[in-house]
C-alpha atoms as a PDB file:
ATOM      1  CA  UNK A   1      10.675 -16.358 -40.808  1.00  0.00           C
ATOM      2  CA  UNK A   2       8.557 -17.499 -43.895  1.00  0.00           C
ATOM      3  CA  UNK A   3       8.619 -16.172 -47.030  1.00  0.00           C
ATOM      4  CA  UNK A   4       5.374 -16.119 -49.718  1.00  0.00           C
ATOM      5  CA  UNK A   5       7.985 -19.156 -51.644  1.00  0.00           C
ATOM      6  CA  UNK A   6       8.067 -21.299 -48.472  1.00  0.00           C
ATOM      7  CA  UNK A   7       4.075 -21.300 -48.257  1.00  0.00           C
ATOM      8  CA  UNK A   8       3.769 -22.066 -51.739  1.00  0.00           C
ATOM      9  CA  UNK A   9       6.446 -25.162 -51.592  1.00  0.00           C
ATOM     10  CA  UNK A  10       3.695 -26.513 -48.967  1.00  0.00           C
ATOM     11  CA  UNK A  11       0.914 -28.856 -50.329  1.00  0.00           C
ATOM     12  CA  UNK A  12      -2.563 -28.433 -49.231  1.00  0.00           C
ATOM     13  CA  UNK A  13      -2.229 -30.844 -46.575  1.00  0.00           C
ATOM     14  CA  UNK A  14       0.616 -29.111 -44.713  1.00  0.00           C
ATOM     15  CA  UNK A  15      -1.053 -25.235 -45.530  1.00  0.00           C
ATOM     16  CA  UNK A  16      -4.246 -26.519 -43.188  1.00  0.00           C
ATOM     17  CA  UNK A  17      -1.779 -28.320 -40.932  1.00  0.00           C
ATOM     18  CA  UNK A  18       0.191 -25.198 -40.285  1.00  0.00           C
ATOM     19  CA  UNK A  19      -2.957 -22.896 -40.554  1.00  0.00           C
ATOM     20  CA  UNK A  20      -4.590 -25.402 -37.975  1.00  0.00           C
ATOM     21  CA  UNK A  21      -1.571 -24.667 -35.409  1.00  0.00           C
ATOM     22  CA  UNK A  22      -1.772 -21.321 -35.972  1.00  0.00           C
ATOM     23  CA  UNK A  23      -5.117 -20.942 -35.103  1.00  0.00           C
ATOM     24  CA  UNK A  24      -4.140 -22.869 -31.781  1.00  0.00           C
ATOM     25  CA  UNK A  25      -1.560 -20.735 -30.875  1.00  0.00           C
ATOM     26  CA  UNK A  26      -3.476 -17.775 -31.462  1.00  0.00           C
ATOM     27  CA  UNK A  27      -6.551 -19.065 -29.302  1.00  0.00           C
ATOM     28  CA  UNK A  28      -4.068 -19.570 -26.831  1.00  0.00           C
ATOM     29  CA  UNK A  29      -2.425 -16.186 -26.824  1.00  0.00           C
ATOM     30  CA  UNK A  30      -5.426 -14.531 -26.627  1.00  0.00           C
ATOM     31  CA  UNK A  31      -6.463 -16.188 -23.846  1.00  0.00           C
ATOM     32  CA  UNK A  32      -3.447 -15.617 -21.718  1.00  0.00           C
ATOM     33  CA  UNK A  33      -3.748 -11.884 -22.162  1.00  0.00           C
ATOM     34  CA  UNK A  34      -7.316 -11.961 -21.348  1.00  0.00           C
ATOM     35  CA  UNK A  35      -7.046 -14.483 -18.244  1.00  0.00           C
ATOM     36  CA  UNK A  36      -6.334 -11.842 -15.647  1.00  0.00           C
ATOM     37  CA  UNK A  37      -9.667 -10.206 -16.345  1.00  0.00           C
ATOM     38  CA  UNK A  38     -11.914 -12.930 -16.448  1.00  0.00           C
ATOM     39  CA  UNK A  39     -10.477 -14.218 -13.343  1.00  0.00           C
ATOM     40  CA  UNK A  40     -11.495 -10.865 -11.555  1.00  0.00           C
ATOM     41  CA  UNK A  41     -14.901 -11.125 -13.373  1.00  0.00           C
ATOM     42  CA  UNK A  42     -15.318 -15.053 -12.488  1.00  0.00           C
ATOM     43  CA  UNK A  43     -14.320 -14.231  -8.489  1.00  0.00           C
ATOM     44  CA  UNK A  44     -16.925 -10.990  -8.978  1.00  0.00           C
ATOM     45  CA  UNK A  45     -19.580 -12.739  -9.517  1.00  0.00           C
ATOM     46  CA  UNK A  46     -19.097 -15.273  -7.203  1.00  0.00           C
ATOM     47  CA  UNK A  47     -18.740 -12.797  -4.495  1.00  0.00           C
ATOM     48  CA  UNK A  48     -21.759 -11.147  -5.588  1.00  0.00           C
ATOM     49  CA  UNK A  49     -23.489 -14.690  -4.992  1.00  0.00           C
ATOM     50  CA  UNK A  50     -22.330 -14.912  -1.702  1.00  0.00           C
ATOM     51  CA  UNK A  51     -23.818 -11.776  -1.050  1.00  0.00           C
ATOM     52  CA  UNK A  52     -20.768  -9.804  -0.118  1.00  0.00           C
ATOM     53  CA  UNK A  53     -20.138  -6.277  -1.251  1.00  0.00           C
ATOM     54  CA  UNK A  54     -17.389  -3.619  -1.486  1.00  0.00           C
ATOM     55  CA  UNK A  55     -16.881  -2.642   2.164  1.00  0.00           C
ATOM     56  CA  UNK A  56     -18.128  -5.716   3.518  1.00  0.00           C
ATOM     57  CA  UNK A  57     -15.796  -7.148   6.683  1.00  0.00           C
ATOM     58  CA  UNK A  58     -13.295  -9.300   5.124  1.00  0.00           C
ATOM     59  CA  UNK A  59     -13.776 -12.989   5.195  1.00  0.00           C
ATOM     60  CA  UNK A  60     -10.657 -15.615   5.268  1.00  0.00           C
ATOM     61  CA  UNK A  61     -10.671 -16.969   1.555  1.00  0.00           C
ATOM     62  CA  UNK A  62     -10.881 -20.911   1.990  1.00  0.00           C
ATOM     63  CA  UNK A  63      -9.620 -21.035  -2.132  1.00  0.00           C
ATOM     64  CA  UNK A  64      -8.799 -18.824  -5.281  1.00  0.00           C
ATOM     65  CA  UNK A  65     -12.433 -19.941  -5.471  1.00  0.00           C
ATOM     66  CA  UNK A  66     -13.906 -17.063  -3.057  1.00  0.00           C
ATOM     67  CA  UNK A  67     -11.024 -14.988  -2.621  1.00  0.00           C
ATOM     68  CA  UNK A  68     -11.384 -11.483  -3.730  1.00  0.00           C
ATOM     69  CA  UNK A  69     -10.751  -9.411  -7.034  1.00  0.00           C
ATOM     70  CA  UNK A  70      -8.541  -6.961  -7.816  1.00  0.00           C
ATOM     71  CA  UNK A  71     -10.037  -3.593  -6.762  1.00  0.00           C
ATOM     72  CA  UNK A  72     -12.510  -4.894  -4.014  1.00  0.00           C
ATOM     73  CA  UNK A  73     -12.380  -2.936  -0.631  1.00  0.00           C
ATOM     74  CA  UNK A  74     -13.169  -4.666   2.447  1.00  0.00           C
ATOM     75  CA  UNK A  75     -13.035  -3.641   6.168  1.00  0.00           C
ATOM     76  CA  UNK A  76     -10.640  -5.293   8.823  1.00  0.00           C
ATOM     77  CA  UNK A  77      -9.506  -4.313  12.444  1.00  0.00           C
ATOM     78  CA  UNK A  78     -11.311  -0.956  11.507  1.00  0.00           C
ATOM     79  CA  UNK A  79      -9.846  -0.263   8.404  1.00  0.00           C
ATOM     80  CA  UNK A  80     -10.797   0.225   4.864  1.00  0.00           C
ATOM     81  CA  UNK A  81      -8.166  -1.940   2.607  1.00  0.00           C
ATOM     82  CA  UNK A  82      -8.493  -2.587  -1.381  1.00  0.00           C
ATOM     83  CA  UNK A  83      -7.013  -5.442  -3.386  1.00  0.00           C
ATOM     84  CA  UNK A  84      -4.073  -4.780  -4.782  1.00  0.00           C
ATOM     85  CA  UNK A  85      -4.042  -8.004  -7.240  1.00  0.00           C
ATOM     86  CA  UNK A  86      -6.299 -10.894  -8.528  1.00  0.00           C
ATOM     87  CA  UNK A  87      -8.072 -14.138  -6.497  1.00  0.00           C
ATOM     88  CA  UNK A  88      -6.245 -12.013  -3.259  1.00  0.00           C
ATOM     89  CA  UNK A  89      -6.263 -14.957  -0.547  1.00  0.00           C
ATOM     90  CA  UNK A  90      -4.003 -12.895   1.500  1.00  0.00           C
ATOM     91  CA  UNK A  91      -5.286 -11.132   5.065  1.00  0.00           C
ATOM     92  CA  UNK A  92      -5.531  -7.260   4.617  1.00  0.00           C
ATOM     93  CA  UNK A  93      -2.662  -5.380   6.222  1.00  0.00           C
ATOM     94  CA  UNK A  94      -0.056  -8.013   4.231  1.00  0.00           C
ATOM     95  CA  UNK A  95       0.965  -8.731   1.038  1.00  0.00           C
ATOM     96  CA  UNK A  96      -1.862  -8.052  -2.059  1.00  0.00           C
ATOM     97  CA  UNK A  97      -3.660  -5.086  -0.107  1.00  0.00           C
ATOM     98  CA  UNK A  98      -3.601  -1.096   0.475  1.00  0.00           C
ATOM     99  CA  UNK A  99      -5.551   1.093   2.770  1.00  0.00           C
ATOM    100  CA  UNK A 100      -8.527   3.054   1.461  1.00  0.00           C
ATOM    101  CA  UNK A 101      -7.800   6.531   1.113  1.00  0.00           C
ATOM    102  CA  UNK A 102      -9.787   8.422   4.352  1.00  0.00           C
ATOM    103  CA  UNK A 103     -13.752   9.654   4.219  1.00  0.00           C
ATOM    104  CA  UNK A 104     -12.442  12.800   3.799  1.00  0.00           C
ATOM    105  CA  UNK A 105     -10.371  11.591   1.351  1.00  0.00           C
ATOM    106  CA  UNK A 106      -7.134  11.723   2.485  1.00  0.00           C
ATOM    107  CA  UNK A 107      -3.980   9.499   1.215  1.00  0.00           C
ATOM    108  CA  UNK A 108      -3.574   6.312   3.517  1.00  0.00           C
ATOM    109  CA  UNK A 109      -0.413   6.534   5.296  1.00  0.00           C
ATOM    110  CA  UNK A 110       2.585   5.240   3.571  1.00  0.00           C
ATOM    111  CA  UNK A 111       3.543   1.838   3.608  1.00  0.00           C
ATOM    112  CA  UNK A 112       6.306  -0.492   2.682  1.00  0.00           C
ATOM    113  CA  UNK A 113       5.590  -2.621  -0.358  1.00  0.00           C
ATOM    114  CA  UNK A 114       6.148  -6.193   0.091  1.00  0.00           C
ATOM    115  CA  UNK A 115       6.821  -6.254  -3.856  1.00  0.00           C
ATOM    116  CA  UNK A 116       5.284  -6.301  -6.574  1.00  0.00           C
ATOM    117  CA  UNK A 117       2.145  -7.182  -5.818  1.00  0.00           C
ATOM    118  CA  UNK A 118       1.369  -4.029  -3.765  1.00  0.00           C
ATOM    119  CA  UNK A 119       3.868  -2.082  -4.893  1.00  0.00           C
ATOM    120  CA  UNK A 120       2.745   1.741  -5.990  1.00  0.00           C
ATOM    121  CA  UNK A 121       1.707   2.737  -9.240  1.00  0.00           C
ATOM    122  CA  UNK A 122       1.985   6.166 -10.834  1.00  0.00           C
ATOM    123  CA  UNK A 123      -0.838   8.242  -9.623  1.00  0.00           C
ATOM    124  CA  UNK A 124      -1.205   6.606  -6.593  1.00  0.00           C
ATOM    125  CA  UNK A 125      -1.430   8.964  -3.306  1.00  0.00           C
ATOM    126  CA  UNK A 126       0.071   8.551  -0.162  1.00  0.00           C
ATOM    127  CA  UNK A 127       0.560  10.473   2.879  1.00  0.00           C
ATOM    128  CA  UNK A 128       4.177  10.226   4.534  1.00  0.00           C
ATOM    129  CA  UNK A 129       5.385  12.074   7.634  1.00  0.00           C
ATOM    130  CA  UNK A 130       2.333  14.448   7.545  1.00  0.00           C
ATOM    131  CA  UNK A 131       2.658  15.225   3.401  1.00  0.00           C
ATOM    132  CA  UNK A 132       1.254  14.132   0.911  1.00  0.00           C
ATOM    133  CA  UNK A 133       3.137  12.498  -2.176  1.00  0.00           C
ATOM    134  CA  UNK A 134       2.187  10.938  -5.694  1.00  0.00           C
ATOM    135  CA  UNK A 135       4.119   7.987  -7.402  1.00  0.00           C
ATOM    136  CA  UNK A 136       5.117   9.208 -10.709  1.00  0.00           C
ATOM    137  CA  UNK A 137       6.283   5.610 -11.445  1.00  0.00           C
ATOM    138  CA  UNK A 138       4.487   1.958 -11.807  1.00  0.00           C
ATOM    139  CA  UNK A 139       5.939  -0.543  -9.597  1.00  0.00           C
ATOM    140  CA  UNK A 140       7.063   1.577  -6.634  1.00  0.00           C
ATOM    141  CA  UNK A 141       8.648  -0.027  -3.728  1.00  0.00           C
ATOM    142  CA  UNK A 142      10.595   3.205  -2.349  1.00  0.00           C
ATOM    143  CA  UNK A 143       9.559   5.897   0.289  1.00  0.00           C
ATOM    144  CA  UNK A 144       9.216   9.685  -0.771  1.00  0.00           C
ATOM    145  CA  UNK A 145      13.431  10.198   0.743  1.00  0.00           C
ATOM    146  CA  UNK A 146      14.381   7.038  -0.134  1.00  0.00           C
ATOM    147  CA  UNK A 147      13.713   7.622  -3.918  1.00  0.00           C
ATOM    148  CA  UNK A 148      12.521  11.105  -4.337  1.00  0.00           C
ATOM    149  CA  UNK A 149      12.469  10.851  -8.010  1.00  0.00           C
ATOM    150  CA  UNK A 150       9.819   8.206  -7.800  1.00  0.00           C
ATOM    151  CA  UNK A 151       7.571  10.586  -6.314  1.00  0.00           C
ATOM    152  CA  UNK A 152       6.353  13.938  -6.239  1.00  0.00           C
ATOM    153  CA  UNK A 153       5.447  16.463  -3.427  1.00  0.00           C
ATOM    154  CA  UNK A 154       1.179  17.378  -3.487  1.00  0.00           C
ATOM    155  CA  UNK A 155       0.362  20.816  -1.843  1.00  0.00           C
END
């Protein structure tokens, strides 16, 4: 770490070199942390270009280009599904999606995470052999008796 004495041992040429870098890095950062979000906002749009809307049949993504954004819900083989992560290329029913929750709004039935990307996250309802549970934990991979303490019983 630096101390104020380092700094002022620098000349003028090395404070804007090092306060040039800095700058850098911090451009970077800041665009790491926000890159998941615009990517969801980018694929939006595009979708809304395209003309397709939340419960729209799905449509095989040809790139990251049209593929669809975290939280859309499309339909496919007569189910509701929603994206479970960003540019989701993936055919509903695998890996990156989660049935809708029912009209009458009624957990999807449980099903088994392929990892993390459609894992359960704490909140999240589900309905396993005819009861309803929550996940009281992010990343949830486990059924309700495989890992009761990563969920909790709804009445």
């Amino acid at each position: 770490m630096f101390t104020e004495a380092d700094i002022q041992e620098l000349s003028d040429n090395d404070l804007i070199q090092a306060g040039d870098l800095i700058s850098t890095e911090l451009d970077r950062r800041n665009k790491v942390k926000s890159a998941a979000s615009d990517i969801d906002r980018i694929i939006q749009g595009y979708q809304d270009a395209l003309g397709r809307a939340d419960g729209d049949e799905w449509v095989q993504p040809t790139s990251a280009v049209d593929a669809y954004p975290k939280g859309a819900t499309v339909t496919h083989h007569d189910t509701t599904w929603t994206s479970t992560t960003p540019a989701n290329v993936w055919e509903p029913g695998s890996a990156g999606w989660v049935e809708a929750p029912a009209e009458d709004g009624t957990p999807a039935e449980y099903r088994q995470p392929t990892g993390s990307v459609d894992a359960y996250q704490a909140g999240d309802r589900v309905t396993y052999q005819g009861q309803v549970y929550e996940s009281v934990i992010d990343g949830n991979v486990w059924a309700p008796d495989a890992y009761p303490d990563g969920w909790e019983k709804v009445d």
